[in-house]
PDB file of N, CA and C in Angstrom:
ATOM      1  N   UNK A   1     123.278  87.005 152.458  1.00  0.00           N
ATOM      2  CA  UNK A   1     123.757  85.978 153.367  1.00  0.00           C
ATOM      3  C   UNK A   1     122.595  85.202 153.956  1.00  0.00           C
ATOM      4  N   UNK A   2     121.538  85.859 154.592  1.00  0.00           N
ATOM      5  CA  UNK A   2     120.435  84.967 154.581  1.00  0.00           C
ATOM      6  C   UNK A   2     119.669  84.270 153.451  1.00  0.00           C
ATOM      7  N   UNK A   3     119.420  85.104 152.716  1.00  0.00           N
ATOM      8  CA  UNK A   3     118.931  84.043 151.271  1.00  0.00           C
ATOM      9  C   UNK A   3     119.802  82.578 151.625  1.00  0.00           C
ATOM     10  N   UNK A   4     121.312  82.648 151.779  1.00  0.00           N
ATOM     11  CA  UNK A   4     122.173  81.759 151.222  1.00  0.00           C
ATOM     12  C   UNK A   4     121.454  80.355 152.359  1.00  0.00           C
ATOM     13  N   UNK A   5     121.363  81.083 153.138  1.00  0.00           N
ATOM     14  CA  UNK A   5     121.124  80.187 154.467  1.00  0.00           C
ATOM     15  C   UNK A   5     119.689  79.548 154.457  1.00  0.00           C
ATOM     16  N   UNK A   6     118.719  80.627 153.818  1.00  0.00           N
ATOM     17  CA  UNK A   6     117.141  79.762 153.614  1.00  0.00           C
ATOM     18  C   UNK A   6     117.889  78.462 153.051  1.00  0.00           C
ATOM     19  N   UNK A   7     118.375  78.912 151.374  1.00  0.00           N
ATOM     20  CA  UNK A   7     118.594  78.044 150.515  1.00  0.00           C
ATOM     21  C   UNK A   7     119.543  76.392 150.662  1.00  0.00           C
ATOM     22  N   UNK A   8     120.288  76.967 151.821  1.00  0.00           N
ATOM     23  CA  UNK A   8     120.816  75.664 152.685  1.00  0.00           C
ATOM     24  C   UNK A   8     119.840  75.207 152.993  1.00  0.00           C
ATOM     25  N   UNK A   9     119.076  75.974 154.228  1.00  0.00           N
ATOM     26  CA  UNK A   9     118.218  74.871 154.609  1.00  0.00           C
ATOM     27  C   UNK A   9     117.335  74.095 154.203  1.00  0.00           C
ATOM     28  N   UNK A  10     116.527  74.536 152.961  1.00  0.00           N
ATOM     29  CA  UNK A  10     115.401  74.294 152.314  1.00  0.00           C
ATOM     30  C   UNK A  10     116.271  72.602 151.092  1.00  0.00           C
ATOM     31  N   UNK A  11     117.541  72.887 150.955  1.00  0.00           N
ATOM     32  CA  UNK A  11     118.377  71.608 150.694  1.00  0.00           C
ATOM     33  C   UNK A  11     118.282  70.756 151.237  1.00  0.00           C
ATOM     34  N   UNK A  12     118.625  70.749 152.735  1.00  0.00           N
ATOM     35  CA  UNK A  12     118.762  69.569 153.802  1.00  0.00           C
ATOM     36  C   UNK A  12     117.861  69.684 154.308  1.00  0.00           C
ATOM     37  N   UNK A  13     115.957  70.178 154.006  1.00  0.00           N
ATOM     38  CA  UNK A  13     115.130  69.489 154.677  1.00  0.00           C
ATOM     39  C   UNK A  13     114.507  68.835 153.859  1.00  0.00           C
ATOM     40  N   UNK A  14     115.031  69.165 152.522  1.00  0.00           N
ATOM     41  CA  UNK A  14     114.519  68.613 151.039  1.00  0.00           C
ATOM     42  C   UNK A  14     115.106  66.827 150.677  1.00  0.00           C
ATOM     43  N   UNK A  15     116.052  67.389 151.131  1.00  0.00           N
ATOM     44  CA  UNK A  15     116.899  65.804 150.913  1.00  0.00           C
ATOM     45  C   UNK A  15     116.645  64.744 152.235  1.00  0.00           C
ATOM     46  N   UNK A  16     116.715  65.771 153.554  1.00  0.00           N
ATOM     47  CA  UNK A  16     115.757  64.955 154.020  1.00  0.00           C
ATOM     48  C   UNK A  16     114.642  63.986 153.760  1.00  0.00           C
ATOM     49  N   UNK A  17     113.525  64.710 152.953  1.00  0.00           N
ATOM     50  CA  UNK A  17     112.445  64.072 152.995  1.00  0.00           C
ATOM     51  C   UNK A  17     112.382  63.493 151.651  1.00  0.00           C
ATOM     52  N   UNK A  18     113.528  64.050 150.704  1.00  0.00           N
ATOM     53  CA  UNK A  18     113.741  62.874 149.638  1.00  0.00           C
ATOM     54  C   UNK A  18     114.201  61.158 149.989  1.00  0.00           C
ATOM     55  N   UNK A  19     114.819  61.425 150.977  1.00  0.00           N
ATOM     56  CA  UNK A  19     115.636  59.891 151.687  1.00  0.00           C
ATOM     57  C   UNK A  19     113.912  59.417 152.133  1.00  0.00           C
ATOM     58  N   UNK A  20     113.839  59.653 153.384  1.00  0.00           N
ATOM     59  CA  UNK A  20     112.410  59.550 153.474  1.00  0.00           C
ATOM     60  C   UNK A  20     111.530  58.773 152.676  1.00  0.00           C
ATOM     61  N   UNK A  21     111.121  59.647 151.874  1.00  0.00           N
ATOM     62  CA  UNK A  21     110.227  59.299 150.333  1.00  0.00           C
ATOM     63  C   UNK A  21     110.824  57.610 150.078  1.00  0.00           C
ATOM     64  N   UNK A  22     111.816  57.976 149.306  1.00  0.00           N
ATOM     65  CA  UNK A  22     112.370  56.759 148.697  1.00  0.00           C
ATOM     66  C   UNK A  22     112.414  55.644 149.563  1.00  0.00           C
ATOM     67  N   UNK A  23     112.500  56.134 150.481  1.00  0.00           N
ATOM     68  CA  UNK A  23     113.046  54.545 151.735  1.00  0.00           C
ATOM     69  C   UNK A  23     111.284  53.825 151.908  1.00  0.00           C
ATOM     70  N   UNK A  24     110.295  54.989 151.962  1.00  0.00           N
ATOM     71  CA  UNK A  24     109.457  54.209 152.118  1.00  0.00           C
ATOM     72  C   UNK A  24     108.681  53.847 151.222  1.00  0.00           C
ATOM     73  N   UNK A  25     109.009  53.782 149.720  1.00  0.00           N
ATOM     74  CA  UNK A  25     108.413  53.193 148.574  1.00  0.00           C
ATOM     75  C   UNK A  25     109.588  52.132 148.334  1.00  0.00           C
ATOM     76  N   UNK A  26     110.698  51.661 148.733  1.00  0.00           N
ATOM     77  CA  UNK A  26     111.505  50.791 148.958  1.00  0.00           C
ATOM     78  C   UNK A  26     111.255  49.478 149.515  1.00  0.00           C
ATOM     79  N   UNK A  27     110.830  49.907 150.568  1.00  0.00           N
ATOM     80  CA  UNK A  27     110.072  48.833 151.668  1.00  0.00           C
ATOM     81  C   UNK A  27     108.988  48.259 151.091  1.00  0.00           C
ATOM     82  N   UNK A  28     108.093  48.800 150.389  1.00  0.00           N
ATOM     83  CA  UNK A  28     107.157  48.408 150.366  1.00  0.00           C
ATOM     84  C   UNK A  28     107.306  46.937 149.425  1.00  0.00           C
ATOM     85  N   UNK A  29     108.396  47.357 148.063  1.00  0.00           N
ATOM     86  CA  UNK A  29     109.011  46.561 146.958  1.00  0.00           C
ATOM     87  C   UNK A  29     109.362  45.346 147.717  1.00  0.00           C
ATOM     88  N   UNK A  30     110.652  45.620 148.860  1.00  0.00           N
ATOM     89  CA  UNK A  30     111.018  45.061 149.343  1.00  0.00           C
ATOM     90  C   UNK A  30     110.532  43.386 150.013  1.00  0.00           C
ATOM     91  N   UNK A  31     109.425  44.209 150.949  1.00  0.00           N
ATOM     92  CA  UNK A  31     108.810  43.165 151.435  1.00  0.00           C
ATOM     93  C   UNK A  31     107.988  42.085 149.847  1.00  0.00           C
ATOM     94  N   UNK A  32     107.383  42.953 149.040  1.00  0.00           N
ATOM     95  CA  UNK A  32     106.685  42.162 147.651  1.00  0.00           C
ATOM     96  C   UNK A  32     108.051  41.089 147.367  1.00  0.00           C
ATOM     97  N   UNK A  33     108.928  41.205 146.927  1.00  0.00           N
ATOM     98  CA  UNK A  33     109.921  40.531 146.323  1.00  0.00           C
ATOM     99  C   UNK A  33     110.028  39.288 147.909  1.00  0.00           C
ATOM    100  N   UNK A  34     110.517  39.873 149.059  1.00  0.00           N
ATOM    101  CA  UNK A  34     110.469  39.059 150.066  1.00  0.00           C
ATOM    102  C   UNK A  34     109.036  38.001 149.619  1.00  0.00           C
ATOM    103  N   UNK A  35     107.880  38.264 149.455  1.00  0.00           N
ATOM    104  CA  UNK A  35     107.076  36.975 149.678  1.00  0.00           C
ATOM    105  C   UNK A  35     106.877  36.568 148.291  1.00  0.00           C
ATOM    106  N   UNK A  36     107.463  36.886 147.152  1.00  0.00           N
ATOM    107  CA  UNK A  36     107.600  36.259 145.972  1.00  0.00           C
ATOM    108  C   UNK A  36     108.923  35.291 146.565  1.00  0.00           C
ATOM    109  N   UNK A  37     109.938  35.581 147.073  1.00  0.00           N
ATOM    110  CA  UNK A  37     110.871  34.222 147.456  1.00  0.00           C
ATOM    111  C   UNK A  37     110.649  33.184 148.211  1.00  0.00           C
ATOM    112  N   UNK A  38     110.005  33.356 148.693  1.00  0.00           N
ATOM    113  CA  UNK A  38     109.286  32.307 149.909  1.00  0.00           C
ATOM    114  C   UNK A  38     108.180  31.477 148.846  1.00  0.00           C
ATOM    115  N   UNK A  39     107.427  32.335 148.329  1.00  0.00           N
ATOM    116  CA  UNK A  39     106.417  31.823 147.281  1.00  0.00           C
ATOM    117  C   UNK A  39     107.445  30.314 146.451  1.00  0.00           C
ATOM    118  N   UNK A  40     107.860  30.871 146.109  1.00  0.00           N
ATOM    119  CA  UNK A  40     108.809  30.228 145.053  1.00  0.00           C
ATOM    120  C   UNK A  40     109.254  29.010 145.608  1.00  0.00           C
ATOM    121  N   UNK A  41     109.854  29.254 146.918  1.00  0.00           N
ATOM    122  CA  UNK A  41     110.553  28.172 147.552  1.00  0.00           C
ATOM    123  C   UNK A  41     109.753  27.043 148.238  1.00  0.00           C
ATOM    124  N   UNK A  42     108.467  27.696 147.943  1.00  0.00           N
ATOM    125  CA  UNK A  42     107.378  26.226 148.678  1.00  0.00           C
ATOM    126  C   UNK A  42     107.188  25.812 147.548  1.00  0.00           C
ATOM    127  N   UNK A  43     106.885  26.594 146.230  1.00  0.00           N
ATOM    128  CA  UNK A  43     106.909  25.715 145.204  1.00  0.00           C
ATOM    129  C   UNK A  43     107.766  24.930 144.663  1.00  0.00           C
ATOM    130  N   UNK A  44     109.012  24.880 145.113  1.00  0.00           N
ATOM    131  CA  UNK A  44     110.067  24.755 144.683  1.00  0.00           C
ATOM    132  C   UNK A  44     110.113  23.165 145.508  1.00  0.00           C
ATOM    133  N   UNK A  45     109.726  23.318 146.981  1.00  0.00           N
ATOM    134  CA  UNK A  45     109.629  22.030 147.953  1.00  0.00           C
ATOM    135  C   UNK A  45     108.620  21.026 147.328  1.00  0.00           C
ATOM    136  N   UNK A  46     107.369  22.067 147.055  1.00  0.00           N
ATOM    137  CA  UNK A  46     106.440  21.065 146.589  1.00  0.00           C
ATOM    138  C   UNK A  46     106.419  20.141 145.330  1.00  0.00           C
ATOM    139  N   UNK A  47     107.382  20.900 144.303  1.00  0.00           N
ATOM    140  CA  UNK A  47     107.344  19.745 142.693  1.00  0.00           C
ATOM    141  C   UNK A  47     108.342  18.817 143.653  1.00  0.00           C
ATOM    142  N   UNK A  48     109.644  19.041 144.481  1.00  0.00           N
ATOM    143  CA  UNK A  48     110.624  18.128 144.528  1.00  0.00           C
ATOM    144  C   UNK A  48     109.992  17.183 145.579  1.00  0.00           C
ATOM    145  N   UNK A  49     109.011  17.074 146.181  1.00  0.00           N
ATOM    146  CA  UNK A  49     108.362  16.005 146.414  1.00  0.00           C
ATOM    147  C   UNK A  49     107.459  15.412 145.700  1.00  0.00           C
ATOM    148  N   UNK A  50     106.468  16.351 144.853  1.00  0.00           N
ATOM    149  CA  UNK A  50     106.357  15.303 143.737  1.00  0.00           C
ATOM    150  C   UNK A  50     106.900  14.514 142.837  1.00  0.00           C
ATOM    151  N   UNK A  51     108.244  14.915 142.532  1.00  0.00           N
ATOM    152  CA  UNK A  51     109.215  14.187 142.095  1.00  0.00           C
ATOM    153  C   UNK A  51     109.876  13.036 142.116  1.00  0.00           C
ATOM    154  N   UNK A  52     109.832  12.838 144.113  1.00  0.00           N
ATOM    155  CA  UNK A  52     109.995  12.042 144.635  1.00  0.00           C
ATOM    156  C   UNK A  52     109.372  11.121 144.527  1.00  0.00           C
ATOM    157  N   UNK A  53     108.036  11.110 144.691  1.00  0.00           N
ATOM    158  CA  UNK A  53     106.508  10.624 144.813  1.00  0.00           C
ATOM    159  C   UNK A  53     106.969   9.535 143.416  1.00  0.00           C
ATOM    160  N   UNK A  54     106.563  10.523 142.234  1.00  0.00           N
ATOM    161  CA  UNK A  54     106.972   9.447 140.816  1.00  0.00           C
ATOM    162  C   UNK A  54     107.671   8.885 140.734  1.00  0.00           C
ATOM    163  N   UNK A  55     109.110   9.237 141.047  1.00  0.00           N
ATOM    164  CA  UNK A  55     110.086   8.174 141.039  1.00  0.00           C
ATOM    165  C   UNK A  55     110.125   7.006 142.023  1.00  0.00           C
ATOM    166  N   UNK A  56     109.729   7.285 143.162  1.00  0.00           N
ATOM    167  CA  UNK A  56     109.881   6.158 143.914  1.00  0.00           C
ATOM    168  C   UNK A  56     108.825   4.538 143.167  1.00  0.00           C
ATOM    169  N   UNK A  57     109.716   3.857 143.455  1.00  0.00           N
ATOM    170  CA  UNK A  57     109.526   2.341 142.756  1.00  0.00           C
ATOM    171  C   UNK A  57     107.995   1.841 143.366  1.00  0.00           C
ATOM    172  N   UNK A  58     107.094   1.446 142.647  1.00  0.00           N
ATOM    173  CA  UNK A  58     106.285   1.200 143.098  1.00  0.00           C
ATOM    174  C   UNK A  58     106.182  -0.496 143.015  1.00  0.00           C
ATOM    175  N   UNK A  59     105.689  -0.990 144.398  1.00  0.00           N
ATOM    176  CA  UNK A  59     105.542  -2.609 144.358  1.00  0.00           C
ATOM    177  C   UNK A  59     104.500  -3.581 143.706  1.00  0.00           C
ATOM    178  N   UNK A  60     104.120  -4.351 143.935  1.00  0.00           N
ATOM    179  CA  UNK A  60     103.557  -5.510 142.896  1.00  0.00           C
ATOM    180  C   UNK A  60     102.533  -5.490 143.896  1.00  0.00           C
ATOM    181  N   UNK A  61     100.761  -4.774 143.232  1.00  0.00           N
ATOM    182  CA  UNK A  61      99.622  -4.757 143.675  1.00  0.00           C
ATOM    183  C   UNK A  61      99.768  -6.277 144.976  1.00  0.00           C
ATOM    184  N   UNK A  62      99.055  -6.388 145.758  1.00  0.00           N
ATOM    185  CA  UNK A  62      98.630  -7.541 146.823  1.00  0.00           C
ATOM    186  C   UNK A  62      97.715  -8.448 145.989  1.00  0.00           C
ATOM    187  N   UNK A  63      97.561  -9.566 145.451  1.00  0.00           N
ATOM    188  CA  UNK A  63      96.522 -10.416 144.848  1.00  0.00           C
ATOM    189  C   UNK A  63      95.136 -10.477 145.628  1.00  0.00           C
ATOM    190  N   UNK A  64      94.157 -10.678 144.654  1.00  0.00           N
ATOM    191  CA  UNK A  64      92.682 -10.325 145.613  1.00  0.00           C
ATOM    192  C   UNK A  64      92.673 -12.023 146.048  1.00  0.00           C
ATOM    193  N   UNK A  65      91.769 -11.914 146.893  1.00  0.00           N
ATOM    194  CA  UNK A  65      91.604 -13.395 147.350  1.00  0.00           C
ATOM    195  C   UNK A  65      90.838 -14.319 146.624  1.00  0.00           C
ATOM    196  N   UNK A  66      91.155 -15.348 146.430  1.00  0.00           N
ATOM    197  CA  UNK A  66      90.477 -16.341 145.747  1.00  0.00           C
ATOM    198  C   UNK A  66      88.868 -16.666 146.359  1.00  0.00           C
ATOM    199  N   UNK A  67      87.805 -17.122 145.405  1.00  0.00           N
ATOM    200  CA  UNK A  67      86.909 -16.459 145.676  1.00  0.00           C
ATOM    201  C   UNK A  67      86.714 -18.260 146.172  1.00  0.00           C
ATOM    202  N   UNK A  68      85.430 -18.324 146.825  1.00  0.00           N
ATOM    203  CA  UNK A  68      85.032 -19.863 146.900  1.00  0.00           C
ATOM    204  C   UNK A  68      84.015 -20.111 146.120  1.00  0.00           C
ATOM    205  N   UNK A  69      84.152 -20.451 145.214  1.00  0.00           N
ATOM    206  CA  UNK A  69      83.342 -20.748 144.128  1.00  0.00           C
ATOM    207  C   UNK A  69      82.171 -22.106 143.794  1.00  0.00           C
ATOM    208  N   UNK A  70      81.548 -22.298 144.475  1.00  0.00           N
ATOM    209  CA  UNK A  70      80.560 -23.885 144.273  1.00  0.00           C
ATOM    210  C   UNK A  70      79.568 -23.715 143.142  1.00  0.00           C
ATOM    211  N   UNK A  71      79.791 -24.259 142.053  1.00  0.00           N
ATOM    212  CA  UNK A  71      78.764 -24.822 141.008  1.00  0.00           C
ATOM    213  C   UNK A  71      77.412 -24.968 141.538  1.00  0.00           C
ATOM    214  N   UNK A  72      76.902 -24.154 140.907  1.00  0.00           N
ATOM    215  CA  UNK A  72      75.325 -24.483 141.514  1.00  0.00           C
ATOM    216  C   UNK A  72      74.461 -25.617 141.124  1.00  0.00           C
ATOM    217  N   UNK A  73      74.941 -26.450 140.143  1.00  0.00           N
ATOM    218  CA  UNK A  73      74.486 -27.817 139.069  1.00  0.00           C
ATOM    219  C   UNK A  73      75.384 -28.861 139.688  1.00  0.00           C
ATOM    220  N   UNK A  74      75.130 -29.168 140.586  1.00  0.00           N
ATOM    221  CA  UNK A  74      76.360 -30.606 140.966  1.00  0.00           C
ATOM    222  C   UNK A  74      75.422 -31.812 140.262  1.00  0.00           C
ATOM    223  N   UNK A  75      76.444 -32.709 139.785  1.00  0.00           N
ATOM    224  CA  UNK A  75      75.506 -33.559 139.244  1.00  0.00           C
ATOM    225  C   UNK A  75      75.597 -35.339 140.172  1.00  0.00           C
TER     226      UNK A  75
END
């Protein structure tokens, strides 16, 4: 009857620290995948403003100014 009772306990301090275990090699994944989504999603902001960038219509350069030009040979 005691054997039976180690053997309980040595179960539920086992599974205890199996939950334990796992939960905190979980987290760790967890958070990795967390800043791979974020990663993603700035990249994700950043092409769709470059996107923007190209497509938007671009206008007709400003003309340079006409120069003042005097012949140096006047006759």
């Amino acid at each position: 009857m005691v054997d039976a009772l180690w053997v309980l306990v040595g179960i539920v301090i086992g599974s205890i620290g199996g939950v334990l275990t796992i939960s905190l090699i979980s987290s760790g994944k967890f958070d990795d995948l967390e800043n791979e989504i974020q990663d993603l999603r700035n990249q994700r902001q950043l092409l769709k403003e470059e996107i923007h960038r190209l497509n938007k219509r671009k206008s007709k350069p400003t003309p340079r100014k006409q120069r003042n030009y005097k012949p140096k040979n006047k006759k």
